[in-house]
Protein backbone atom coordinates (compact mmCIF):
# COMPACT_ATOMS: atom_id res chain seq x y z
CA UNK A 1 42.50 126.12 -129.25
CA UNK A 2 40.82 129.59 -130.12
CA UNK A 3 40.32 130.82 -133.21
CA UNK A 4 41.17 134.89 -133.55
CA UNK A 5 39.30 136.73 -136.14
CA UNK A 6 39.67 139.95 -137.44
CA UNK A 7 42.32 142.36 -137.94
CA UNK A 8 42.51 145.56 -135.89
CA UNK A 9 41.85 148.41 -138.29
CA UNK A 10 40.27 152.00 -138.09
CA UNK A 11 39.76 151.41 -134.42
CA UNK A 12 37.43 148.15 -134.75
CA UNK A 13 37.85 144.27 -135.17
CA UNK A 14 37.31 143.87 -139.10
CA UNK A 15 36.97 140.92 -141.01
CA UNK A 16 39.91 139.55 -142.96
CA UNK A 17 40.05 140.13 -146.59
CA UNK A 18 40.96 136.01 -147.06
CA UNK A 19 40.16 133.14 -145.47
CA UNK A 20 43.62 131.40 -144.51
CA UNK A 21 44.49 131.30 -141.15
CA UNK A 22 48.20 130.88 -139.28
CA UNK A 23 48.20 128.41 -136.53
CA UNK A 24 50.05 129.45 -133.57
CA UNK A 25 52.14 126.93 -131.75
CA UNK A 26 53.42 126.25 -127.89
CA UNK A 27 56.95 125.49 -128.60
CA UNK A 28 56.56 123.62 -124.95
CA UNK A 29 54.21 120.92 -126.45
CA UNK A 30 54.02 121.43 -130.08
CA UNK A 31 50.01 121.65 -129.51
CA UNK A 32 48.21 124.48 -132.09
CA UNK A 33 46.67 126.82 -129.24
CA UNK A 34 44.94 129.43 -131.40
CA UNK A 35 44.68 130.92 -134.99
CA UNK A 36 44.99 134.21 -136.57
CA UNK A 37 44.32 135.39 -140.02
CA UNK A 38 46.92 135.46 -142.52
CA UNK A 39 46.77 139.03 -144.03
CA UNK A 40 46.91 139.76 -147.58
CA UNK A 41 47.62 143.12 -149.66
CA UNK A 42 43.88 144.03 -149.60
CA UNK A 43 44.11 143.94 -145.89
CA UNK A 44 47.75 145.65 -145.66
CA UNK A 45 45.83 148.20 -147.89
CA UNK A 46 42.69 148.67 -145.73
CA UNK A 47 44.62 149.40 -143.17
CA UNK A 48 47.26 152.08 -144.33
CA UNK A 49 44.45 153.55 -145.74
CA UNK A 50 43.16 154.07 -142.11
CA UNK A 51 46.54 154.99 -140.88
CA UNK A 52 46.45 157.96 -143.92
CA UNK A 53 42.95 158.90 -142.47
CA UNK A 54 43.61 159.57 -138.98
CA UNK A 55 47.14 161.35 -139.34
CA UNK A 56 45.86 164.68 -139.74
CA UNK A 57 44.26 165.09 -136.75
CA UNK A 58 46.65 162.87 -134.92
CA UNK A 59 49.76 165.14 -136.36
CA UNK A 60 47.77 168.02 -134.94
CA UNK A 61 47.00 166.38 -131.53
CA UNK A 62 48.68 169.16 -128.53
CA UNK A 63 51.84 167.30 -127.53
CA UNK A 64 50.29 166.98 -123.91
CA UNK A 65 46.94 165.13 -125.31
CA UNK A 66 49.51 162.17 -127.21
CA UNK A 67 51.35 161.95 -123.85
CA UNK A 68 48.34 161.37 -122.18
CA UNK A 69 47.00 158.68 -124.53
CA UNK A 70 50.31 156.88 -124.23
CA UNK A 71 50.21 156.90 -120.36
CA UNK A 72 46.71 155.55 -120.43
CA UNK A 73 47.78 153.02 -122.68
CA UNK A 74 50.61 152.46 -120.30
CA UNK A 75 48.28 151.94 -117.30
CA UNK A 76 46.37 148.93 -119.04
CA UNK A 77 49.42 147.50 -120.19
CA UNK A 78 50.03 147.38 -116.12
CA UNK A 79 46.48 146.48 -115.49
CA UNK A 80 46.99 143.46 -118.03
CA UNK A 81 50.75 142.27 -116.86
CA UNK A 82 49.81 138.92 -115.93
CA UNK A 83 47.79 138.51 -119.51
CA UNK A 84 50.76 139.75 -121.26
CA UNK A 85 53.09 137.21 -119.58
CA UNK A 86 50.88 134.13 -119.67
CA UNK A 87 50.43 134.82 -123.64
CA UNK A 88 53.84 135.36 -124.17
CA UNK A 89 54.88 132.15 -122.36
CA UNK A 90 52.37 130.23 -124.58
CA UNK A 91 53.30 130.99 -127.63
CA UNK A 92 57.30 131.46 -127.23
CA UNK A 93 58.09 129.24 -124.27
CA UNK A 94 59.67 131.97 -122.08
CA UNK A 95 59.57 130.92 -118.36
CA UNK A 96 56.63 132.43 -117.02
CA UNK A 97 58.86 134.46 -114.43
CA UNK A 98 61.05 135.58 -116.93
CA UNK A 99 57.70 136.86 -119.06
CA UNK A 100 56.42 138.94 -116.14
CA UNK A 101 59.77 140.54 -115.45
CA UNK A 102 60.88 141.48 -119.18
CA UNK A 103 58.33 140.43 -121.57
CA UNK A 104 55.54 142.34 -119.37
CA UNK A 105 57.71 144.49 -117.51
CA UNK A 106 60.07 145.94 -120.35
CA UNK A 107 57.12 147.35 -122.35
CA UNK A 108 55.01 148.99 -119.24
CA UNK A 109 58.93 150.99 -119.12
CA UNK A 110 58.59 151.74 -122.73
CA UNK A 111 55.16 153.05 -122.69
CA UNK A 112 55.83 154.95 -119.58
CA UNK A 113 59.68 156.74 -120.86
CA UNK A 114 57.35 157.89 -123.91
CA UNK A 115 54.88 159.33 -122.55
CA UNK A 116 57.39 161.77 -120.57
CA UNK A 117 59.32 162.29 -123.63
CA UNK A 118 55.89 163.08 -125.35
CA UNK A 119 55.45 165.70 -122.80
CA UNK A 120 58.60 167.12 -122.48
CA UNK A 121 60.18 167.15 -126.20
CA UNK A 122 60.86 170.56 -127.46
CA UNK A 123 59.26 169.99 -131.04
CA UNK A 124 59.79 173.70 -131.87
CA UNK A 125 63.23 175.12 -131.05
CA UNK A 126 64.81 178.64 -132.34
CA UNK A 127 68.17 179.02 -133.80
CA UNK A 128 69.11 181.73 -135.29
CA UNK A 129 66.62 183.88 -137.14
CA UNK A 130 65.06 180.61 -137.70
CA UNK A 131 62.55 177.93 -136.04
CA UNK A 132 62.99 174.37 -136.50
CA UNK A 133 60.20 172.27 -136.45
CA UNK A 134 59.90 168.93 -135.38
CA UNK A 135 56.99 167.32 -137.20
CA UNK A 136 55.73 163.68 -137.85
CA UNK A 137 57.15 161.83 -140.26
CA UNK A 138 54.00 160.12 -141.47
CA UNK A 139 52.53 156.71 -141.26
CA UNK A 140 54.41 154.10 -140.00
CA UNK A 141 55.39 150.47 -140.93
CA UNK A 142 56.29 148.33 -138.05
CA UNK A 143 57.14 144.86 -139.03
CA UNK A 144 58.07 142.89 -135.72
CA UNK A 145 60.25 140.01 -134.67
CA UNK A 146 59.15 136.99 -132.41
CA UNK A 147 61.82 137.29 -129.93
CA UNK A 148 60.68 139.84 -127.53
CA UNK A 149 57.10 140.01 -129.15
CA UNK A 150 55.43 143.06 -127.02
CA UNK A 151 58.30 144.60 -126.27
CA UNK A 152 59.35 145.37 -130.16
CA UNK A 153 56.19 146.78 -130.74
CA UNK A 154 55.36 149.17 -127.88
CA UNK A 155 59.43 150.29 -128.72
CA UNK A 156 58.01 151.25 -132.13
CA UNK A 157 54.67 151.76 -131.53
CA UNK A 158 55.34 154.14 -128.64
CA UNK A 159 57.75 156.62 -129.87
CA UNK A 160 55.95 156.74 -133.49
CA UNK A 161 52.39 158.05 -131.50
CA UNK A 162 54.60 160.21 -129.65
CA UNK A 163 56.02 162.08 -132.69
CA UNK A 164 52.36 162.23 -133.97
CA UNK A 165 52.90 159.55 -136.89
CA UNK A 166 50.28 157.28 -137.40
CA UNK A 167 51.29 153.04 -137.64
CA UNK A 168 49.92 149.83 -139.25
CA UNK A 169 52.16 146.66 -137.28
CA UNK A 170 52.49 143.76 -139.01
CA UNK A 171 53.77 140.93 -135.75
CA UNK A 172 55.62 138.08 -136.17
CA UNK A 173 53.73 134.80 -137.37
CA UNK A 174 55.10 133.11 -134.72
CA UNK A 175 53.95 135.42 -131.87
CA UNK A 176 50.61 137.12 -133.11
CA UNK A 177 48.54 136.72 -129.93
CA UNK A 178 50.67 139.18 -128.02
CA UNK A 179 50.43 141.84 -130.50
CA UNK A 180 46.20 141.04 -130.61
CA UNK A 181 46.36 141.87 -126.79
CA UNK A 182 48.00 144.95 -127.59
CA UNK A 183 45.25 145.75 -130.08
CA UNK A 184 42.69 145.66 -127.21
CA UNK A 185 44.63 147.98 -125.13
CA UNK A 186 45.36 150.24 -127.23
CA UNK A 187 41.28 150.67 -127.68
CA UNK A 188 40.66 150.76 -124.30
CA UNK A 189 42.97 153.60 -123.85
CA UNK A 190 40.78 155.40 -125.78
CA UNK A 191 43.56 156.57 -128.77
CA UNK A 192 41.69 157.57 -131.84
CA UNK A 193 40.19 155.48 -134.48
CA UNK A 194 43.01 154.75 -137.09
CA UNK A 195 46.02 155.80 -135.35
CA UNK A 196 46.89 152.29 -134.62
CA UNK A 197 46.13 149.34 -136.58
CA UNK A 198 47.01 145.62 -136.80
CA UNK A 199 47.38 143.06 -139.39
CA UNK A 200 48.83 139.82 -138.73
CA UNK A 201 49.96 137.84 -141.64
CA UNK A 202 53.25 136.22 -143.47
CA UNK A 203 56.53 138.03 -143.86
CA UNK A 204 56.73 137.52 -147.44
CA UNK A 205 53.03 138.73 -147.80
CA UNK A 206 51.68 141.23 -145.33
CA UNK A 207 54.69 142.52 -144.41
CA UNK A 208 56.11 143.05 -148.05
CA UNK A 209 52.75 144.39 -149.13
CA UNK A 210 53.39 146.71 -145.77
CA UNK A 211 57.12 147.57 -147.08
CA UNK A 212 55.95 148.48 -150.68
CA UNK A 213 52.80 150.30 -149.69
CA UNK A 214 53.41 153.50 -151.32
CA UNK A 215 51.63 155.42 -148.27
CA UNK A 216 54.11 154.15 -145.95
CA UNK A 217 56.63 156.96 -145.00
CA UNK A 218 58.73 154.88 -142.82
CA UNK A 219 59.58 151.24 -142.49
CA UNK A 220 60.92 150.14 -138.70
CA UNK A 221 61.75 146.91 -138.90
CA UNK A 222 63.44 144.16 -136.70
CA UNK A 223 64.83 141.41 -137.62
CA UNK A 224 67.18 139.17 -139.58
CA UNK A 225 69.97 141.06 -141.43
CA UNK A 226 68.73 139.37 -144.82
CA UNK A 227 65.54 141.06 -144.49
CA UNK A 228 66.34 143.99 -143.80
CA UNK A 229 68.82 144.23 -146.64
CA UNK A 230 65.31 142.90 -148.99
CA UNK A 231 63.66 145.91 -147.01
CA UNK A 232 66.18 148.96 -147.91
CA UNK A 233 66.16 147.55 -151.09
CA UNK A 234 62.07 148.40 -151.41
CA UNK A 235 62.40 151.20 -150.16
CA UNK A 236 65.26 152.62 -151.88
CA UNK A 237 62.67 152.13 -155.00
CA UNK A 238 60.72 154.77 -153.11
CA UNK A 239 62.94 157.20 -151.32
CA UNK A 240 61.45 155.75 -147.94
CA UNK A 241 63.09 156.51 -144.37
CA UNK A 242 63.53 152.92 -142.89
CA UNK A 243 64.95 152.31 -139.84
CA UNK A 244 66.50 148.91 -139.33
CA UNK A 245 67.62 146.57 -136.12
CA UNK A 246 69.37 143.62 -137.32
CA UNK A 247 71.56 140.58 -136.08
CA UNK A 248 74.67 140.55 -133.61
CA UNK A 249 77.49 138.93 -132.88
CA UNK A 250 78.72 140.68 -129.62
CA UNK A 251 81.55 140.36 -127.81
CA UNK A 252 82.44 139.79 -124.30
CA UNK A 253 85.52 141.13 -123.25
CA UNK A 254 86.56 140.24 -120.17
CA UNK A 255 90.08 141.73 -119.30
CA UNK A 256 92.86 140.26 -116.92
CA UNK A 257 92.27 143.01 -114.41
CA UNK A 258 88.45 141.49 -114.39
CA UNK A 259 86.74 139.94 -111.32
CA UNK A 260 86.66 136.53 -113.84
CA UNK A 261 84.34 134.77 -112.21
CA UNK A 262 81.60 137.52 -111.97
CA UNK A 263 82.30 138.03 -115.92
CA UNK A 264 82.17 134.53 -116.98
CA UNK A 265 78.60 133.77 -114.67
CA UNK A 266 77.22 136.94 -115.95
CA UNK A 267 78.34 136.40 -119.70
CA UNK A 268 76.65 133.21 -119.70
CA UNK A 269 73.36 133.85 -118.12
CA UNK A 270 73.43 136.79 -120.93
CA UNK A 271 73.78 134.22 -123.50
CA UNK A 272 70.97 131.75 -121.87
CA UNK A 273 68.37 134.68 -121.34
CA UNK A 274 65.50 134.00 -123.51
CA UNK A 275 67.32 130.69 -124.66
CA UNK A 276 69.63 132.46 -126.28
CA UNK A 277 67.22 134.38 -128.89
CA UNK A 278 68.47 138.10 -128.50
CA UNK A 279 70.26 139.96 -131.04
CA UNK A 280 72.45 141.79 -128.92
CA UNK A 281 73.37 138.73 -126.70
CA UNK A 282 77.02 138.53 -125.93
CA UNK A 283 77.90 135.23 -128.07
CA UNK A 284 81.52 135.80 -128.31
CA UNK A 285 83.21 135.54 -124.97
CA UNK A 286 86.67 137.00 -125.15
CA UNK A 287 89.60 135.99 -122.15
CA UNK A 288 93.39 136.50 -121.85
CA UNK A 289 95.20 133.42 -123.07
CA UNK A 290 96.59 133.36 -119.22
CA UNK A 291 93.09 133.06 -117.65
CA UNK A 292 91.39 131.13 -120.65
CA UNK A 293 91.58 127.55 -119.05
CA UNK A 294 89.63 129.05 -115.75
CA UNK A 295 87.38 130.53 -117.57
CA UNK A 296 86.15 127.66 -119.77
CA UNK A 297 85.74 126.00 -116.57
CA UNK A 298 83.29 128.56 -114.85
CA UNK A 299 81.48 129.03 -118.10
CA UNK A 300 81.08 125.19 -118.60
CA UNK A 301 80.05 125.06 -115.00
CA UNK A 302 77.84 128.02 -114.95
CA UNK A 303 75.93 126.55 -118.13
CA UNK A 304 75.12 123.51 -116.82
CA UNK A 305 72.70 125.43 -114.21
CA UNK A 306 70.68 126.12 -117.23
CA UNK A 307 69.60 122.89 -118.80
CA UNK A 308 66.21 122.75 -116.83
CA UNK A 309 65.83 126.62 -116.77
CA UNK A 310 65.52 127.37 -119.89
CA UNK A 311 62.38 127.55 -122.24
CA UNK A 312 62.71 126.15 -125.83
CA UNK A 313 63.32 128.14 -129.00
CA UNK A 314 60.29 129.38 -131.00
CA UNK A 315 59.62 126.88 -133.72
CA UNK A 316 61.06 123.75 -135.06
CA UNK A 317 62.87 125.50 -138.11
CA UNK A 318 64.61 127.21 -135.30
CA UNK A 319 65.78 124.52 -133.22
CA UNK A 320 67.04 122.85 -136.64
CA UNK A 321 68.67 125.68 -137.46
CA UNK A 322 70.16 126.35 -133.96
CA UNK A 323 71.52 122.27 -133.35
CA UNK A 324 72.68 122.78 -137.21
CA UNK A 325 75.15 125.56 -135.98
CA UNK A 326 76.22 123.36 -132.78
CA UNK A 327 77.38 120.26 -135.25
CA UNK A 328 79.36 122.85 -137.82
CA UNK A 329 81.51 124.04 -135.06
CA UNK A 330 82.29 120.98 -133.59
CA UNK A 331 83.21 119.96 -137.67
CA UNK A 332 85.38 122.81 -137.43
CA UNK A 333 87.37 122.05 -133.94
CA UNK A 334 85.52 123.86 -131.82
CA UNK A 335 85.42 121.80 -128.53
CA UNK A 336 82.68 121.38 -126.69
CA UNK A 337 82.53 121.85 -122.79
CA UNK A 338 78.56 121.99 -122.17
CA UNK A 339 75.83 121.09 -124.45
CA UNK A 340 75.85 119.49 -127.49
CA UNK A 341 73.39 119.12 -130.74
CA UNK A 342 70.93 116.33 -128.94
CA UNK A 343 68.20 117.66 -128.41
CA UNK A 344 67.82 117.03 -123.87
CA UNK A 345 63.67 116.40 -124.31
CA UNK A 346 61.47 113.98 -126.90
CA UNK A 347 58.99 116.58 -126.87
CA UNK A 348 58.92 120.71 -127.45
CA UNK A 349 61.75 122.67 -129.64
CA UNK A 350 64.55 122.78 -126.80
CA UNK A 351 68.20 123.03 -127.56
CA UNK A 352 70.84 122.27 -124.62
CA UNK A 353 72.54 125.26 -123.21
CA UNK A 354 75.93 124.89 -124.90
CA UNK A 355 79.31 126.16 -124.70
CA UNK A 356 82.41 125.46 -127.47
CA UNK A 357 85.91 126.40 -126.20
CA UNK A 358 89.07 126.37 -128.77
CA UNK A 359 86.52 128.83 -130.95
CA UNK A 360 89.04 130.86 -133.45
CA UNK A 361 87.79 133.93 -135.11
CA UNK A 362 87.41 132.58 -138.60
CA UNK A 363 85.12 129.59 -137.63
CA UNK A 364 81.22 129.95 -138.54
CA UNK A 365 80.25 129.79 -134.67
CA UNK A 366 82.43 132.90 -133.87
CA UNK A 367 80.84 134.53 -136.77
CA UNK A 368 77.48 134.12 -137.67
CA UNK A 369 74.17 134.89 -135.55
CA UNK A 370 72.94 131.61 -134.35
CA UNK A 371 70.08 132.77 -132.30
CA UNK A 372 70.21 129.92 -129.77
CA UNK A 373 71.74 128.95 -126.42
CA UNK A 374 75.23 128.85 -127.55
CA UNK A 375 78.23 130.60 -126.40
CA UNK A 376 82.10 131.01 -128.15
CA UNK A 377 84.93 131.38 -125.80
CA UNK A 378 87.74 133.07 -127.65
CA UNK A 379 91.02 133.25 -126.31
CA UNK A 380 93.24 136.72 -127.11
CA UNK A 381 96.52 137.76 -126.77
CA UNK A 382 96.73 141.35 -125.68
CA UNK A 383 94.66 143.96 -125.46
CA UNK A 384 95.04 144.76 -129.55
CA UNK A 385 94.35 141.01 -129.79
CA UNK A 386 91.26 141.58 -128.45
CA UNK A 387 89.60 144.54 -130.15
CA UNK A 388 90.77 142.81 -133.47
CA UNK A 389 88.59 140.25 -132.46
CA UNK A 390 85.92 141.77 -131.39
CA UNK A 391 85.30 144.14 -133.80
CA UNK A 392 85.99 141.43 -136.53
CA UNK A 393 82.72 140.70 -137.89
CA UNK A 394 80.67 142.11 -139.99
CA UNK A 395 78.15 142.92 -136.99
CA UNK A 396 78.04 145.81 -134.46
CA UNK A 397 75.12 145.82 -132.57
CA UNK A 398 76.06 145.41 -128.33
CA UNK A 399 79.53 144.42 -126.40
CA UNK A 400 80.56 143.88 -122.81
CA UNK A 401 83.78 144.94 -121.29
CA UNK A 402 85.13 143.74 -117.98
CA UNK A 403 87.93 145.11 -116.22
CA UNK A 404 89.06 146.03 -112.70
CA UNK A 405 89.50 149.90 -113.33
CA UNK A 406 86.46 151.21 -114.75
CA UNK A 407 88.20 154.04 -116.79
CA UNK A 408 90.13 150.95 -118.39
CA UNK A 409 87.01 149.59 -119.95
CA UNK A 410 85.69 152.48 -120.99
CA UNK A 411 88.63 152.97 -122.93
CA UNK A 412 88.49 149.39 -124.87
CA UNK A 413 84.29 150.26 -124.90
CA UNK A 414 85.24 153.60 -127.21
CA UNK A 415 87.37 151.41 -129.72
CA UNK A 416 84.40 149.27 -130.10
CA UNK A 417 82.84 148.94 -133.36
CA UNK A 418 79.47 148.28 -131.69
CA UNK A 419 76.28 150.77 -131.16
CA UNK A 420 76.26 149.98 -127.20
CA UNK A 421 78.78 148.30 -124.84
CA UNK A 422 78.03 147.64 -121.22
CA UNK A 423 80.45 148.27 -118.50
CA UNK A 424 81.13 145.96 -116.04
CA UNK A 425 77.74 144.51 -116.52
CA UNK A 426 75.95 147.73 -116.85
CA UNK A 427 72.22 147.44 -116.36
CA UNK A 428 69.50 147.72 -119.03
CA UNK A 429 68.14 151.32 -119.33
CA UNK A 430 65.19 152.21 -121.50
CA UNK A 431 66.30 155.78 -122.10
CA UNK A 432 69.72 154.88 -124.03
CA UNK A 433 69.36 154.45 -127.85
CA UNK A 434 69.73 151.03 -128.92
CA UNK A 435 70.74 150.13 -132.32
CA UNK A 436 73.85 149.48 -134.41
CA UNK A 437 76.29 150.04 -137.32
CA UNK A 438 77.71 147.71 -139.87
CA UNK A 439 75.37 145.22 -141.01
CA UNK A 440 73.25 145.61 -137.39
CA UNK A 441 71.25 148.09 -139.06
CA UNK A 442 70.99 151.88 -139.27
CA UNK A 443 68.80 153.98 -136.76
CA UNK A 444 68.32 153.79 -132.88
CA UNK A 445 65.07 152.76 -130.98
CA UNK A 446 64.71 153.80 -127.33
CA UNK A 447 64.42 157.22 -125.70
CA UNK A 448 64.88 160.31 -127.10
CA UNK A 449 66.79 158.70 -129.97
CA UNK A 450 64.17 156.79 -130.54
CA UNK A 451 61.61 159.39 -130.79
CA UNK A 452 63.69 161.20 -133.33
CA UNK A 453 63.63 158.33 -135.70
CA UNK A 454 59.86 159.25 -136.49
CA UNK A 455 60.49 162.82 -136.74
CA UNK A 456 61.19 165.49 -139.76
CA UNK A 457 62.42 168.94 -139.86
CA UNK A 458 61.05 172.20 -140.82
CA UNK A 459 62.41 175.10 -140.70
CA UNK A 460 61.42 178.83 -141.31
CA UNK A 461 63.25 181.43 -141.36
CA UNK A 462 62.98 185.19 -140.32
């Protein structure tokens, strides 16, 4: 076990304000394998305080210099790749492959779009006898989920130093080390002394002391849609920007013109990625009552390649809560065709890849974010059927569409209540905005959406 000290603040390792620590745990093994400091307000404090210091100059850093920072700090993100991945394995379980490729690989993309946009963004533009400016919006509150632990920060922290704002990021208890490695390369690409800064901590401490900080300008958080609705709420108080990525429950509609089988695989291993803890997984698989019966089949076959390729879910809270969710839908008459609530090892926080069939709209399982390994197959009756399905919960964060004529899902895609549908399983691209509407949050992250999030206007006119 090692024991972390410090927080990262003003551009040097400091001394915590309090003494309590937060044990981080290997959901493989359940054995503590380091310690952090649990943050208070007087830490939260020091360190928008040094966020406030260093904006000036930051705000009036040449577009050009900031780009250049953020492909430096790109290049030791590459550098340390194998670092990243081997810390994010130990303290969320992700299969060390799966770590290099997306927990390691995802963020060195980030960095890298950003520091092009940095470059190439037209802060100034003319329209007109006026010019718009595009300036800063200030300092920055990132408050960070556990699920894709570097990869939520760098798609904050990236954009924010782009637009000139400075940032103070509060990680996830659950996956602090991560963010400490960040830390270190942010200072050894060389950015200046205060424009980033770390303190690790509880949610209902550091990171409400973080929301409520009155020299916060913007809160960005990610996370559960209960929290966020506690973090509007602060900042309404203050006339704060926030900008907010929440739960999902998307669908997966596979139409009868679909190549099934290449939906169904593909819908699955979406659902199994990460053991199932991705807001914008497709949970909701949607088939034509005609092809339904094959398609349970495939999926039920398809998930049983997972059970031994598949890491376990972050903590034990989560694989309560995620085996709690399997046992309510098979009280409501769900059937289940993989899986089940057991948990398939004595030791670590795993949860069986599991699939119900017979799901109906109005059950809990078709309707609330379980965050686990756990797919709904939903049978539909037409085309209408369908989108009334799919857009029937109070989420709208990602979708799927299948369908043999591309033009044909693009068409169901547009009557989507959902910030981003991909067609025909469309790959990831970290230049589309990602975000969503409903109770998914408001705001986009990613690209030049992204970017804008952190940005104000000015305009003068001639």
């Amino acid at each position: 076990m090692k024991v972390h000290d410090g927080m990262y603040i003003g551009g040097a390792w400091r001394p915590a304000a309090g003494q309590d620590v937060i044990e981080v745990v290997n959901p493989v093994d359940e054995q503590v394998i380091g310690t952090v400091p649990a943050g208070t307000a007087e830490d939260v404090d020091t360190a928008v305080r040094a966020a406030r210091a260093a904006l000036a100059d930051w705000a009036a850093t040449p577009p050009a210099e900031r780009a250049a920072r953020l492909a430096a700090l790109r290049d030791v993100l590459v550098a340390r790749a194998d670092e990243v991945a081997e810390t994010v394995t130990a303290e969320l379980g992700s299969p060390l492959k799966f770590s290099q490729a997306v927990h390691a690989g995802v963020p060195i993309a980030v960095a890298g779009s950003y520091a092009e946009l940095a470059a190439t963004y037209a802060f100034e533009e003319k329209t007109g006898n006026s010019v718009v400016h595009h300036e800063p919006v200030g300092v920055v509150a990132a408050i960070t989920p556990w699920n894709y632990p570097l990869h939520q920060i760098v798609a904050k922290v990236a954009p924010a130093l782009a637009a000139g704002c400075t940032v103070v990021v509060k990680p996830a208890e659950d996956t602090p080390l991560v963010a400490r490695l960040f830390a270190g390369a942010v200072h050894e690409a060389g950015l200046p002394a205060g424009v980033f800064n770390l303190v690790t901590g509880l949610g209902p401490v550091a990171g409400q002391a973080l929301a409520e900080h009155p020299g916060v300008d913007l809160v960005s958080f990610t996370g559960s849609t209960a929290v966020g609705r506690r973090i509007a709420a602060i900042a309404a108080g203050q006339v704060k920007k926030v900008a907010l990525e929440l739960g999902g429950k998307s669908a997966n509609v596979i139409l009868p013109s679909a190549d099934l089988a290449k939906a169904v695989n593909v819908g699955v291993a979406n659902v199994m990625s990460n053991s199932g803890q991705t807001c914008s997984a497709w949970t909701r698989m949607l088939v034509h009552r005609d092809q339904y019966d094959e398609a349970v089949g495939l999926a039920a076959a398809a998930a049983a390649k997972y059970g031994d390729r598949i890491g376990p879910v972050v903590n034990a809270k989560q694989q309560d809560r995620v085996r709690g969710y399997i046992e309510k839908g098979v009280a409501e008459g769900a059937r289940l065709v993989a899986g089940g609530p057991e948990a398939p090892r004595e030791q670590g926080y795993f949860v069986s890849p599991t699939v119900f069939a017979d799901v109906t709209p109005d059950m809990t399982i078709a309707q609330e974010e379980i965050f686990g390994p756990v797919l709904s197959i939903l049978r539909y009756e037409d085309e209408e059927d369908a989108l009334r399905i799919a857009n029937g919960t109070v989420y709208g964060l990602a979708g799927a569409v299948w369908a043999g004529d591309e033009a044909e899902a693009v068409a169901f895609a547009r009557r989507m209540e959902t910030g981003q549908v991909d067609i025909n399983g469309g790959r990831f691209n970290p230049l589309a905005p990602f975000g969503g509407c409903k109770q998914s949050g408001v705001g986009r992250e990613l690209g030049v959406h992204g970017l804008a999030e952190y940005l104000q206007t000015k305009s003068l006119q001639f």
